[in-house]
PDB file of N, CA and C in Angstrom:
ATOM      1  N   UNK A   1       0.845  -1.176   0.000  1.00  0.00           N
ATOM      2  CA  UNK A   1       0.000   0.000   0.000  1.00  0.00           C
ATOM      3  C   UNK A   1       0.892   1.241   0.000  1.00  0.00           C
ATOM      4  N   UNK A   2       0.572   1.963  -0.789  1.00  0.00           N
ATOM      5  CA  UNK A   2       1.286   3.486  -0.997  1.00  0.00           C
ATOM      6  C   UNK A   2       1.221   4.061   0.224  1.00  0.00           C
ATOM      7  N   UNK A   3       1.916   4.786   0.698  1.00  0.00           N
ATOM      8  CA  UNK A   3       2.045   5.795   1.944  1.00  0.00           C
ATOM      9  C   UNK A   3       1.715   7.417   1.316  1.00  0.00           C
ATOM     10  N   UNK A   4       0.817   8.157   2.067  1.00  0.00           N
ATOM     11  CA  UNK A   4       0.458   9.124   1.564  1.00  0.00           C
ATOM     12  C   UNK A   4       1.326  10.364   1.484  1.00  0.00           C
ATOM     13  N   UNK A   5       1.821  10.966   0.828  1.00  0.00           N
ATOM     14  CA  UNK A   5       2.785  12.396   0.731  1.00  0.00           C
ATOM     15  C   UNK A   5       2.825  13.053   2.260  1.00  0.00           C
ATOM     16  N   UNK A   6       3.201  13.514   2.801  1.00  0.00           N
ATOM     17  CA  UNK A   6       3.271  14.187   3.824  1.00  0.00           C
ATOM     18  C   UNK A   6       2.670  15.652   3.638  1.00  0.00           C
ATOM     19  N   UNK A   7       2.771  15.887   2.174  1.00  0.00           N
ATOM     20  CA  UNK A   7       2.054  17.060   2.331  1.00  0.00           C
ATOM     21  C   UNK A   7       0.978  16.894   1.480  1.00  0.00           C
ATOM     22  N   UNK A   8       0.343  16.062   1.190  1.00  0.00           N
ATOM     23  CA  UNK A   8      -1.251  15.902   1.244  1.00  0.00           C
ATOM     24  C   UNK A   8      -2.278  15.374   2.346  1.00  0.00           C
ATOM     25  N   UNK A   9      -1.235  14.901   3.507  1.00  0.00           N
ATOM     26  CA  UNK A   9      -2.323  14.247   4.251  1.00  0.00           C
ATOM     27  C   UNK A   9      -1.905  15.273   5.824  1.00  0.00           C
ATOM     28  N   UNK A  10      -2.443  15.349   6.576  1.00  0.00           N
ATOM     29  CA  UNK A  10      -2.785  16.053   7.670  1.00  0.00           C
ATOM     30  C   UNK A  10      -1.874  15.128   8.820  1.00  0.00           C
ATOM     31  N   UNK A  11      -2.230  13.557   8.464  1.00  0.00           N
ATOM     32  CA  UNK A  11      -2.014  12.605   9.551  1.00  0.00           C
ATOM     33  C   UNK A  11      -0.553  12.263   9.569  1.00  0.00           C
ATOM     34  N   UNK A  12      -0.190  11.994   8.038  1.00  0.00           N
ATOM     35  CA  UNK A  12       1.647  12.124   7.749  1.00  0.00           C
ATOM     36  C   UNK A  12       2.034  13.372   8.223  1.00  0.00           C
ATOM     37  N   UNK A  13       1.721  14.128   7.768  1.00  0.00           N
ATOM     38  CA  UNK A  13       2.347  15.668   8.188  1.00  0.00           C
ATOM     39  C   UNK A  13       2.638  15.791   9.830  1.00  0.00           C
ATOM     40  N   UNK A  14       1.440  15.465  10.772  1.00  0.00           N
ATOM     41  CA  UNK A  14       1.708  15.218  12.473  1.00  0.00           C
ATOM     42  C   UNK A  14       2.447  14.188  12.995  1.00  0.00           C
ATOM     43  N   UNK A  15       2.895  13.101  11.671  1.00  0.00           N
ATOM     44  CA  UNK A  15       3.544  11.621  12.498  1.00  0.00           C
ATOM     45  C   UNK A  15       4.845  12.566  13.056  1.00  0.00           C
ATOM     46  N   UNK A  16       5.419  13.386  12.470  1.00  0.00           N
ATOM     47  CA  UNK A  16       6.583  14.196  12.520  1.00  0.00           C
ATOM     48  C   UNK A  16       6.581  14.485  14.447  1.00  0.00           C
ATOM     49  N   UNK A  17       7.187  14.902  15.087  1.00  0.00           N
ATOM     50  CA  UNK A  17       7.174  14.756  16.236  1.00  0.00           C
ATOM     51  C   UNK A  17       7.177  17.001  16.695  1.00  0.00           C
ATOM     52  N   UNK A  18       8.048  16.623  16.132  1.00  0.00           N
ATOM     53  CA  UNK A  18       8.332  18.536  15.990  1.00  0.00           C
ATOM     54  C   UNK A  18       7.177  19.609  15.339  1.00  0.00           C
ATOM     55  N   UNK A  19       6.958  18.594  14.278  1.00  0.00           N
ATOM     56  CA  UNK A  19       5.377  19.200  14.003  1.00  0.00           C
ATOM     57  C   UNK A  19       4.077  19.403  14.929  1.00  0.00           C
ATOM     58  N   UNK A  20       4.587  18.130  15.648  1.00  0.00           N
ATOM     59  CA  UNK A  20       3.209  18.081  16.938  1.00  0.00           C
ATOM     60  C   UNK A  20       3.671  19.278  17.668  1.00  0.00           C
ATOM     61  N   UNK A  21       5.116  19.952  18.012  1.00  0.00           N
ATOM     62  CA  UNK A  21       5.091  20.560  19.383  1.00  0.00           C
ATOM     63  C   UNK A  21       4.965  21.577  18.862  1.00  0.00           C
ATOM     64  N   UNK A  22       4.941  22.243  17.234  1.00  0.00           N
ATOM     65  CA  UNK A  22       4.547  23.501  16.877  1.00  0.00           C
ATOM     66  C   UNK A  22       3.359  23.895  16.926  1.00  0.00           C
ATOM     67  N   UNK A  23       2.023  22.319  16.594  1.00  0.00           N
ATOM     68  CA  UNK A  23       0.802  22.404  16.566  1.00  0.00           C
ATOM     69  C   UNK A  23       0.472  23.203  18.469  1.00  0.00           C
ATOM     70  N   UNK A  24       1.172  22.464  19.275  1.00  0.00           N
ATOM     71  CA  UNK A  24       0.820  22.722  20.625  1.00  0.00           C
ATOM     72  C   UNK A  24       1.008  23.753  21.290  1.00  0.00           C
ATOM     73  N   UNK A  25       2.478  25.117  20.317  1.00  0.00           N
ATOM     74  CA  UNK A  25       2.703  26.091  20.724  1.00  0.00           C
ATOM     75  C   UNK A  25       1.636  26.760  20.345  1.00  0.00           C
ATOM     76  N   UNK A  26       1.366  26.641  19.085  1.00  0.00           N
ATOM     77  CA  UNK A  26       0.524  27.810  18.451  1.00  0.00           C
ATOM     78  C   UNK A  26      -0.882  27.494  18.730  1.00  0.00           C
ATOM     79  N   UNK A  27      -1.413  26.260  19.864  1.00  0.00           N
ATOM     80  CA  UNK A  27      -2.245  26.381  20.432  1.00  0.00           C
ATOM     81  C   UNK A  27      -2.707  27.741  21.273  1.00  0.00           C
ATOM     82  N   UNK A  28      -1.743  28.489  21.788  1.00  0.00           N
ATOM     83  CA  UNK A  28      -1.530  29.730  22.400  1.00  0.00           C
ATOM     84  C   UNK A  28      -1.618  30.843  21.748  1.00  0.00           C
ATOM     85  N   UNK A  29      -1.496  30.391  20.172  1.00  0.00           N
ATOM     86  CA  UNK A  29      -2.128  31.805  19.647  1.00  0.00           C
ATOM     87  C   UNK A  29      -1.036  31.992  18.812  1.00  0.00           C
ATOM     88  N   UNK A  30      -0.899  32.837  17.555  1.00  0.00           N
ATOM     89  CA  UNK A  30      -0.058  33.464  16.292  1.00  0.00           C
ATOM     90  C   UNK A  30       1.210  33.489  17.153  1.00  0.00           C
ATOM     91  N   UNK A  31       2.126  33.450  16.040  1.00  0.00           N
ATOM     92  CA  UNK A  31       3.794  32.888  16.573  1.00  0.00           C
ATOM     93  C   UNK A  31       4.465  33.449  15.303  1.00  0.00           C
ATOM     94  N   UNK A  32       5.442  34.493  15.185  1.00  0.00           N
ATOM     95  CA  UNK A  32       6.219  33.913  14.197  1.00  0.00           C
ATOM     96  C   UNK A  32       7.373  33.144  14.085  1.00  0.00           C
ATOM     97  N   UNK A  33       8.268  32.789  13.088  1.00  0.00           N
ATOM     98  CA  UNK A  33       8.691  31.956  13.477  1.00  0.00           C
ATOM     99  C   UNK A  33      10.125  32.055  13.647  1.00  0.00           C
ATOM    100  N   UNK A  34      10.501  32.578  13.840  1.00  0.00           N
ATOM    101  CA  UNK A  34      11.574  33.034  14.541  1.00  0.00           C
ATOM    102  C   UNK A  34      11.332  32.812  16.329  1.00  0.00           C
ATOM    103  N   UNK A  35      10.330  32.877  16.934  1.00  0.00           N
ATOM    104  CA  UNK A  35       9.572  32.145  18.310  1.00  0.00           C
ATOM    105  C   UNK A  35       9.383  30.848  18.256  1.00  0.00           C
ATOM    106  N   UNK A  36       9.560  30.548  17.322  1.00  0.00           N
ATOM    107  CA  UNK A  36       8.627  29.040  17.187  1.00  0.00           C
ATOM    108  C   UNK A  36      10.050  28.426  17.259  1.00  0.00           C
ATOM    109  N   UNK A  37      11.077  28.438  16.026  1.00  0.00           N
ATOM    110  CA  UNK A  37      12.657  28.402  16.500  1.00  0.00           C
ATOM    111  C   UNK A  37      13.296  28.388  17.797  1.00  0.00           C
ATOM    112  N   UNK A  38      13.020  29.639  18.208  1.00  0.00           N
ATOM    113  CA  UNK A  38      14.089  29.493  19.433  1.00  0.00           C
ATOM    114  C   UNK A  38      13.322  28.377  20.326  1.00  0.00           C
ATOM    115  N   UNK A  39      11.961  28.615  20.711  1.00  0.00           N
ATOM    116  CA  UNK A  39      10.954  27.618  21.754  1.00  0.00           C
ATOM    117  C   UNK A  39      11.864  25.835  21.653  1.00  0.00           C
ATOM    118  N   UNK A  40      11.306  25.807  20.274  1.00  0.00           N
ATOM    119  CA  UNK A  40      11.942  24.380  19.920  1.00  0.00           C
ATOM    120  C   UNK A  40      13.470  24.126  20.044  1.00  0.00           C
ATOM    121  N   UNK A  41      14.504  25.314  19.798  1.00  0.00           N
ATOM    122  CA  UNK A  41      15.453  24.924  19.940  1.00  0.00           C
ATOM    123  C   UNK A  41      15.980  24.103  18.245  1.00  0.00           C
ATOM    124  N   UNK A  42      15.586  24.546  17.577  1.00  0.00           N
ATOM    125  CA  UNK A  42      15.803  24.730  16.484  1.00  0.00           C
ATOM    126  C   UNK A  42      16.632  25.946  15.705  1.00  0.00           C
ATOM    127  N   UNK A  43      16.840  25.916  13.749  1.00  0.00           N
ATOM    128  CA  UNK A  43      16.699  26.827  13.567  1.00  0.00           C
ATOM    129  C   UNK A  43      15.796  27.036  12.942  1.00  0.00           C
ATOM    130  N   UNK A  44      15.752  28.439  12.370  1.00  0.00           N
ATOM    131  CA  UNK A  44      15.113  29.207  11.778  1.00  0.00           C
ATOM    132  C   UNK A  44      14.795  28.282  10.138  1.00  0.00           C
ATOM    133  N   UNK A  45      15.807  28.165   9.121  1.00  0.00           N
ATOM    134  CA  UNK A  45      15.151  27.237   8.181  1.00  0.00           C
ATOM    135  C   UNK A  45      14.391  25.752   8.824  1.00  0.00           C
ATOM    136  N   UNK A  46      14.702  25.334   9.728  1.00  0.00           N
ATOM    137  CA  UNK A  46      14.041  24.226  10.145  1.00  0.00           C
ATOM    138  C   UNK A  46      13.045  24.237  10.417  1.00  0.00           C
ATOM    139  N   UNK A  47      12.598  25.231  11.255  1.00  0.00           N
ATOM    140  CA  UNK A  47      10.745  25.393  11.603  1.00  0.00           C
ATOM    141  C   UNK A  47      10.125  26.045  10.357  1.00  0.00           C
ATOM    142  N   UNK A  48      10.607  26.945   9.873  1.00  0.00           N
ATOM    143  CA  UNK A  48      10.358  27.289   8.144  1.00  0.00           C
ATOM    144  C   UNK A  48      10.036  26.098   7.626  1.00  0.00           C
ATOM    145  N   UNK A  49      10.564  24.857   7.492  1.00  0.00           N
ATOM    146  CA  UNK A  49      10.686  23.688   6.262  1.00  0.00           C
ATOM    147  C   UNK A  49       9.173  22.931   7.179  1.00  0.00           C
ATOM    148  N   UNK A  50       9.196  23.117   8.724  1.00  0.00           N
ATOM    149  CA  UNK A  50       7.915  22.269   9.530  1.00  0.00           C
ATOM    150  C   UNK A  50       6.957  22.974   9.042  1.00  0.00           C
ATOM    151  N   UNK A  51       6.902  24.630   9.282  1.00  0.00           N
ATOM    152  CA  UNK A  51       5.717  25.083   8.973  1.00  0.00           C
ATOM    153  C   UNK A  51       5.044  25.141   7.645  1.00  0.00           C
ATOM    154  N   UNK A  52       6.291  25.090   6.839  1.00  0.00           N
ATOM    155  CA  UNK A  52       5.380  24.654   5.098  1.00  0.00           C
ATOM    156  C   UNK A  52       4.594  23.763   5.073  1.00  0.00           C
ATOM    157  N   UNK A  53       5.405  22.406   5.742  1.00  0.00           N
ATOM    158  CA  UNK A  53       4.091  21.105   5.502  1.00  0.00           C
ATOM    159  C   UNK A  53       3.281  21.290   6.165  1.00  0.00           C
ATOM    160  N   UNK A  54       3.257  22.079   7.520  1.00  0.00           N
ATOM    161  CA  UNK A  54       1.665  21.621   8.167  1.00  0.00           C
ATOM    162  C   UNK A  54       0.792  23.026   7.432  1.00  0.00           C
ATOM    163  N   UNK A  55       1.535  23.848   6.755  1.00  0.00           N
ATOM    164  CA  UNK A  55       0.300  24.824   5.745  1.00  0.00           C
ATOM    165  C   UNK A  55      -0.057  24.299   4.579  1.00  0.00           C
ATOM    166  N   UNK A  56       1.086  23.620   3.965  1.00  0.00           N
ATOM    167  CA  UNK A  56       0.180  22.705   2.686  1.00  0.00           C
ATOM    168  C   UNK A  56      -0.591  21.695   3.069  1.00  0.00           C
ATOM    169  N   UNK A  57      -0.613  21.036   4.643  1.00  0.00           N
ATOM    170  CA  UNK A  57      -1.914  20.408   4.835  1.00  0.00           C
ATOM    171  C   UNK A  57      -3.131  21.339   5.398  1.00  0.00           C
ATOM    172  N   UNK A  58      -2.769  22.064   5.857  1.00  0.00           N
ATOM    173  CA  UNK A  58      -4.289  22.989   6.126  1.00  0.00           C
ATOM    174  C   UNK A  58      -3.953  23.144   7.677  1.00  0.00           C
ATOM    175  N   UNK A  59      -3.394  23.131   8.374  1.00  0.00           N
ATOM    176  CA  UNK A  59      -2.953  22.768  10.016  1.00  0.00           C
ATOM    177  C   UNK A  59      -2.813  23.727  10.297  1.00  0.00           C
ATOM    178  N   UNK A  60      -1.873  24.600   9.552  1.00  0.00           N
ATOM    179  CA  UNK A  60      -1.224  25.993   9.721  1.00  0.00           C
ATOM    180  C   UNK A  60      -1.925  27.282   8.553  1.00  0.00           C
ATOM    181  N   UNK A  61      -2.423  28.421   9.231  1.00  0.00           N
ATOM    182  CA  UNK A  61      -2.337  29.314   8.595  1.00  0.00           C
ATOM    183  C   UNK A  61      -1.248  30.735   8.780  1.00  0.00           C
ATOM    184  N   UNK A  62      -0.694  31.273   7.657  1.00  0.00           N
ATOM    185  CA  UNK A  62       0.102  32.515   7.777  1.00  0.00           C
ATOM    186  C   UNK A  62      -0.385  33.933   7.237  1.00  0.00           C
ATOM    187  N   UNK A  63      -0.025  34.578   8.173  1.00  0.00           N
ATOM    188  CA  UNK A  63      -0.515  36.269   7.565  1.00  0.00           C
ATOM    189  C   UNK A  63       0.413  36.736   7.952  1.00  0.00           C
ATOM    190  N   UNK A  64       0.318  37.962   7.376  1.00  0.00           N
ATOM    191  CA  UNK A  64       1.914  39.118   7.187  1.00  0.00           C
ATOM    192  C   UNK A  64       1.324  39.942   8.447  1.00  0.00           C
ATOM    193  N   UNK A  65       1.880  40.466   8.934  1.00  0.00           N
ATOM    194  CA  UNK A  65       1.806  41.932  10.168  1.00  0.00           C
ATOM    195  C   UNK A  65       2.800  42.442   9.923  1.00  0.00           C
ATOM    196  N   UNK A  66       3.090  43.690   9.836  1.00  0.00           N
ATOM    197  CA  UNK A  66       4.078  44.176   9.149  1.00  0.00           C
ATOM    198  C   UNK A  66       5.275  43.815   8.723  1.00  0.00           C
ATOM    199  N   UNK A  67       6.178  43.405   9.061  1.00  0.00           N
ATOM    200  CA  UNK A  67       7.487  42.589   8.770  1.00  0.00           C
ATOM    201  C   UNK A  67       7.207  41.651   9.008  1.00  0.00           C
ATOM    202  N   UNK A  68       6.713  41.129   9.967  1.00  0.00           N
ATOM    203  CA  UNK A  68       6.763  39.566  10.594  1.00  0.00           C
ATOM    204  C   UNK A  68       5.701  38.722   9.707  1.00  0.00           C
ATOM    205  N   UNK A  69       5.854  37.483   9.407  1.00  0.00           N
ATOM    206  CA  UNK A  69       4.650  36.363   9.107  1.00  0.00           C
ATOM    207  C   UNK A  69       4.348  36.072  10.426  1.00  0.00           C
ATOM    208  N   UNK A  70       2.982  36.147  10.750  1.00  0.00           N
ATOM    209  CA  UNK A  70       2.580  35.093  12.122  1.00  0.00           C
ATOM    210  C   UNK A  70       1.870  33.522  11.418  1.00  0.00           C
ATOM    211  N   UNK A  71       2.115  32.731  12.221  1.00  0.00           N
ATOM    212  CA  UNK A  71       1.747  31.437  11.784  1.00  0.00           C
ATOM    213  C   UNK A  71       0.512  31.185  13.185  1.00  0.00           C
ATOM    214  N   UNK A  72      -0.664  30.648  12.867  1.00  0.00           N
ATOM    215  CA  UNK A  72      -1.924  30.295  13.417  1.00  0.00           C
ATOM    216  C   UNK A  72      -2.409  28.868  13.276  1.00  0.00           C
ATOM    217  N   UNK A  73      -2.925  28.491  14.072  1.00  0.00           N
ATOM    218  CA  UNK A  73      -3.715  27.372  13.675  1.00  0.00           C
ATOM    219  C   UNK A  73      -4.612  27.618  12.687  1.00  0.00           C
ATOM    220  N   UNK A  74      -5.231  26.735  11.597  1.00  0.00           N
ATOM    221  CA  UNK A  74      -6.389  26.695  11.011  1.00  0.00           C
ATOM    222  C   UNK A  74      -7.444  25.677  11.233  1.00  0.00           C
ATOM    223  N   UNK A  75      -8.631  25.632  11.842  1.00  0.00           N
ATOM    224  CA  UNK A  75      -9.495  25.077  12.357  1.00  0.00           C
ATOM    225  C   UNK A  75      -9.901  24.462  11.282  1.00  0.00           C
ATOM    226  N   UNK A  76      -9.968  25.035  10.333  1.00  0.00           N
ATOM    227  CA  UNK A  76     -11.076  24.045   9.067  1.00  0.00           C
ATOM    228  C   UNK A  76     -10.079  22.662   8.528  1.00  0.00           C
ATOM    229  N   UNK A  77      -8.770  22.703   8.902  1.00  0.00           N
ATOM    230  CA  UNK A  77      -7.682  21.791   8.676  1.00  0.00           C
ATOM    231  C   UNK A  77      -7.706  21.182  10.134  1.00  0.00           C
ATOM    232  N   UNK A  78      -7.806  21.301  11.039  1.00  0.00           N
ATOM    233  CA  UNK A  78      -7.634  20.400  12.196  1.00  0.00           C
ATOM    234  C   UNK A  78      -8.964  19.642  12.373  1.00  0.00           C
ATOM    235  N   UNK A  79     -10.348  20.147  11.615  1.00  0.00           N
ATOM    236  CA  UNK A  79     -11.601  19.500  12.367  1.00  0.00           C
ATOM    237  C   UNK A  79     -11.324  17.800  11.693  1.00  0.00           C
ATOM    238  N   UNK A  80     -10.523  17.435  10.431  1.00  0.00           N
ATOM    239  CA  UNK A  80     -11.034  16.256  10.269  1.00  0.00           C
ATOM    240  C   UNK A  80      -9.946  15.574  11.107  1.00  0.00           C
ATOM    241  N   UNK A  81      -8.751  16.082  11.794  1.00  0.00           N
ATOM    242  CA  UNK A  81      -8.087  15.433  12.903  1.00  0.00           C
ATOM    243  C   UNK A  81      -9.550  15.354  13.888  1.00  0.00           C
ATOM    244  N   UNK A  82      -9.950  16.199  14.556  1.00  0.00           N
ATOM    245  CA  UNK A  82     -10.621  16.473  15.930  1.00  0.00           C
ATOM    246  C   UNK A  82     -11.493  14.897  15.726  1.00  0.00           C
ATOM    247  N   UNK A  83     -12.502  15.105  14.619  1.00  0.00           N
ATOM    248  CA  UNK A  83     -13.480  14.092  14.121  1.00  0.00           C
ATOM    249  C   UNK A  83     -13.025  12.910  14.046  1.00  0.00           C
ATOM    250  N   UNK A  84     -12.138  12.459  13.752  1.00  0.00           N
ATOM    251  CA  UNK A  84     -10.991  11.031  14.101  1.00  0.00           C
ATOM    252  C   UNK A  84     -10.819  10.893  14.951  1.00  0.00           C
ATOM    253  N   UNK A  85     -10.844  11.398  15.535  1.00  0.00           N
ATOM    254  CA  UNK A  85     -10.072  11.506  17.170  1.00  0.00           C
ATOM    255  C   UNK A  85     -10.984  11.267  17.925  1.00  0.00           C
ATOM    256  N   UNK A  86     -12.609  11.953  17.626  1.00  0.00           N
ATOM    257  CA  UNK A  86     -13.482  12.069  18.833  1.00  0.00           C
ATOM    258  C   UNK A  86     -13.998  10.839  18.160  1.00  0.00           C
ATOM    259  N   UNK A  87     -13.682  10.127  17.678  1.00  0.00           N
ATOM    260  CA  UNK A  87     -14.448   8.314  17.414  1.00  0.00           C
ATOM    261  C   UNK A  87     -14.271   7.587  18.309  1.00  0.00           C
ATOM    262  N   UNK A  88     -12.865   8.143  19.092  1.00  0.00           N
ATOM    263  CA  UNK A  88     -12.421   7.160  19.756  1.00  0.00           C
ATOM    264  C   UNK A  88     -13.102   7.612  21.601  1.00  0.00           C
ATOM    265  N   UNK A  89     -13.799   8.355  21.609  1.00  0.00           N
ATOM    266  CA  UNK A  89     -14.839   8.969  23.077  1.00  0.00           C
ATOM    267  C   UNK A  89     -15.273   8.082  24.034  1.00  0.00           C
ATOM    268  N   UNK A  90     -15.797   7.035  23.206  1.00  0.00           N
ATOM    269  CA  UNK A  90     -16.485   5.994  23.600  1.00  0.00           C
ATOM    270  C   UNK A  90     -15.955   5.005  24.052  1.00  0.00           C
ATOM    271  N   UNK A  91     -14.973   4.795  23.133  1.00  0.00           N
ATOM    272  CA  UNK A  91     -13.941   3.993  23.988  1.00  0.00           C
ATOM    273  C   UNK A  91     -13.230   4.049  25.541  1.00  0.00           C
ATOM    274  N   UNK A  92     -12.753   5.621  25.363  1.00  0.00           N
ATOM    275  CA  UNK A  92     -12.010   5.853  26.721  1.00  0.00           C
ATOM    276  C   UNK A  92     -13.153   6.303  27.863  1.00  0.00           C
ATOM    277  N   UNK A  93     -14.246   6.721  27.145  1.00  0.00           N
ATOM    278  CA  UNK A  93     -15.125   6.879  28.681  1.00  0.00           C
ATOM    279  C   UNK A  93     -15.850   5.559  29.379  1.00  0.00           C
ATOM    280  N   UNK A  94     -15.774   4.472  28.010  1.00  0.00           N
ATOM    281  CA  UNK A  94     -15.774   2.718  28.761  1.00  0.00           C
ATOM    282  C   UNK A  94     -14.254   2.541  29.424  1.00  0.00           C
ATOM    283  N   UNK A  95     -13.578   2.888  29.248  1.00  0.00           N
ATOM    284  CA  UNK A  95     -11.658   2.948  29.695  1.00  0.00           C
ATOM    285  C   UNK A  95     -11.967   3.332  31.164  1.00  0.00           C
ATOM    286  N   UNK A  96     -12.455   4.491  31.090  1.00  0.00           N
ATOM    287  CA  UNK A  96     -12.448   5.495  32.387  1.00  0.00           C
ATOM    288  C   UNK A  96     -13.488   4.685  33.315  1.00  0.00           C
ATOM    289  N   UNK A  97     -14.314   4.293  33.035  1.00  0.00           N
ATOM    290  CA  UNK A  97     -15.400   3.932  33.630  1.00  0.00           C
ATOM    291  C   UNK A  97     -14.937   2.235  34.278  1.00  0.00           C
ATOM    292  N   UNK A  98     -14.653   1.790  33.828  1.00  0.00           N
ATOM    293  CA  UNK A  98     -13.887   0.084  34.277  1.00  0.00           C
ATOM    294  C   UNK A  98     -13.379   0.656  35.506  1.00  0.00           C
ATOM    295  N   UNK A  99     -12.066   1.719  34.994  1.00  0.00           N
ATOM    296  CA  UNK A  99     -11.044   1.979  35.801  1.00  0.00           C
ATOM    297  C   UNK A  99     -12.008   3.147  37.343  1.00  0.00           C
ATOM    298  N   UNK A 100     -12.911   3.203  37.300  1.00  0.00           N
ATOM    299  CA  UNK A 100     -13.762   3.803  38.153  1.00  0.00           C
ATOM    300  C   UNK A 100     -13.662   2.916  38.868  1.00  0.00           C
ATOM    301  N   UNK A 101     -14.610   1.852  38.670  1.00  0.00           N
ATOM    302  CA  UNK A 101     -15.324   0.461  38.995  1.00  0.00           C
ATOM    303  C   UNK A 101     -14.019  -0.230  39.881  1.00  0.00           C
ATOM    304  N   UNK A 102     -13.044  -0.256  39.486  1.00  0.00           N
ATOM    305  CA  UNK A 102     -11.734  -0.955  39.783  1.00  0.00           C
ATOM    306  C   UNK A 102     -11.407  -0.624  41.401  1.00  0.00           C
ATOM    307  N   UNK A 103     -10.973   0.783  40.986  1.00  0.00           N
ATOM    308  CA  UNK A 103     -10.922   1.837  42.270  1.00  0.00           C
ATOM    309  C   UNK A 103     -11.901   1.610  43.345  1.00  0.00           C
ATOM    310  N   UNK A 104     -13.093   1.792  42.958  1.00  0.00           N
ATOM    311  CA  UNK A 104     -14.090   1.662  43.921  1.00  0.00           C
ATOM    312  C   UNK A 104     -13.856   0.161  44.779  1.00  0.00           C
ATOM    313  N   UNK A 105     -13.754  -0.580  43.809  1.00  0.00           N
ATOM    314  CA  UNK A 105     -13.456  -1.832  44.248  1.00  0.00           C
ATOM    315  C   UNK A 105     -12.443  -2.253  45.207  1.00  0.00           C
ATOM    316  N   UNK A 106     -11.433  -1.498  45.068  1.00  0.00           N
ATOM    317  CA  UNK A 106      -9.838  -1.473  46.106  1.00  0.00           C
ATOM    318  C   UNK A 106     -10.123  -0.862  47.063  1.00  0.00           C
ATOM    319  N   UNK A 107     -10.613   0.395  46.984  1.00  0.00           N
ATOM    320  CA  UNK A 107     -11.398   1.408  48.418  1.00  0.00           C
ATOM    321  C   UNK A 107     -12.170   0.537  49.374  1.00  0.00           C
ATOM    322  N   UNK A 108     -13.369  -0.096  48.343  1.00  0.00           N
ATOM    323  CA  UNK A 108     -14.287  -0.820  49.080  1.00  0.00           C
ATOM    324  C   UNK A 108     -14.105  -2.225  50.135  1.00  0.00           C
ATOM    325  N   UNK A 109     -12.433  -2.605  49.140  1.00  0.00           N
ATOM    326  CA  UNK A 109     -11.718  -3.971  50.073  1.00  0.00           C
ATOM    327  C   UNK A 109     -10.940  -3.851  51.100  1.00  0.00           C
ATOM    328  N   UNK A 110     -10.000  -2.310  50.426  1.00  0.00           N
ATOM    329  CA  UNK A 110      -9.450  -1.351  52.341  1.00  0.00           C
ATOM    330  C   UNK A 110     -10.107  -1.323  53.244  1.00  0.00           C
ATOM    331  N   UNK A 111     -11.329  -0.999  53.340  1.00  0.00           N
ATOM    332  CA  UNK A 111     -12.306  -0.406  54.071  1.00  0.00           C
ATOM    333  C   UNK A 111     -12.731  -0.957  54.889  1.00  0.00           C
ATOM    334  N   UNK A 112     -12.811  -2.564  54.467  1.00  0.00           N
ATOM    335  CA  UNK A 112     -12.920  -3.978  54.688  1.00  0.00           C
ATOM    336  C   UNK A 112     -12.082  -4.721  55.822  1.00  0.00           C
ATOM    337  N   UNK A 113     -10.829  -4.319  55.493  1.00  0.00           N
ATOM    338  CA  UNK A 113      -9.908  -4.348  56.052  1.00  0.00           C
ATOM    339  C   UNK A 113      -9.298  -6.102  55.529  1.00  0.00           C
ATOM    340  N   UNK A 114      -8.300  -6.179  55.665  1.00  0.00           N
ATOM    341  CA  UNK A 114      -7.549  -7.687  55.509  1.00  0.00           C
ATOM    342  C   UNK A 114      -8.571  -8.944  55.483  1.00  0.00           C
ATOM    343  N   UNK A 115      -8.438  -9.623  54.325  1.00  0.00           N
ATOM    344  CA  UNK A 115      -9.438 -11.064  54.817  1.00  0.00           C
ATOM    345  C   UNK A 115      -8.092 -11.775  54.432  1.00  0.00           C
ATOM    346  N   UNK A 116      -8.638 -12.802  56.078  1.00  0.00           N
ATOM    347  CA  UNK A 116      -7.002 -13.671  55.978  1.00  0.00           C
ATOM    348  C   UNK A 116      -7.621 -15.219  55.645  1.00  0.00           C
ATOM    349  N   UNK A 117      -8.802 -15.111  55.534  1.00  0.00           N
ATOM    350  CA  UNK A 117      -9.448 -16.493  55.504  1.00  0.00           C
ATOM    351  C   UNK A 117     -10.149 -17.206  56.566  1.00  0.00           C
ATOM    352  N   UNK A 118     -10.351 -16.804  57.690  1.00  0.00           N
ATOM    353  CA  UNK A 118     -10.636 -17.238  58.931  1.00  0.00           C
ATOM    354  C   UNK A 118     -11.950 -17.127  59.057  1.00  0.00           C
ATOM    355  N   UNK A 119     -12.705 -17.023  58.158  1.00  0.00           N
ATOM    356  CA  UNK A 119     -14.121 -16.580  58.551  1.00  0.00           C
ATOM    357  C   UNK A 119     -14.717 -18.346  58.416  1.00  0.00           C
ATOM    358  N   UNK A 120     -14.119 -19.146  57.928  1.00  0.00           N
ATOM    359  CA  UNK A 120     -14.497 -20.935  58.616  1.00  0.00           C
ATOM    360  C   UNK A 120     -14.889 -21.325  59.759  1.00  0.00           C
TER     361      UNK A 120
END
């Protein structure tokens, strides 16, 4: 099976690891990237070369402010991440919910205190 371009697909473009922690800065709001660089500990062509692919997938948007480009999230590119993602809801609130049940269960045997077997 073909592997999809990195810069046609949204999901190749995030396998990238550095890509994720730019997605998570600019959770906080417009960045340019010269910020986005130093944060990461990068350089400057390097977060340049990250932020192209996640704008040719739709992840990233850029606008000029006077000298500076700021780089933004773009929502209409992250919803079909979000929508993938929230498939999986159901799963972890049955996850969460076991692991409720579990807990309750260990509390409820403390509480109890020690069974050593003697109740014969």
């Amino acid at each position: 099976m073909a592997r999809a371009a990195t810069t046609s697909d949204a999901f190749n473009a995030i396998a990238e690891p550095q890509r994720r922690e730019i997605l998570v800065l600019l959770r906080f709001g417009e960045r340019p990237v010269t910020d986005l660089a130093r944060d990461l500990g990068m350089t400057q062509p390097q977060a340049s070369k990250h932020l192209r692919v996640l704008r040719e997938v739709g992840l990233v948007r850029v606008r000029g402010a006077g000298k500076q480009r700021l780089y933004g999230l773009d929502a209409r590119g992250l919803r079909p991440l979000h929508e993938w993602l929230g498939g999986f809801e159901r799963f972890w609130s049955e996850s969460f919910d076991r692991l409720d049940e579990y807990v309750q269960e260990l509390r409820q045997a403390r509480q109890e205190g020690p069974h050593n077997g003697d109740d014969q």
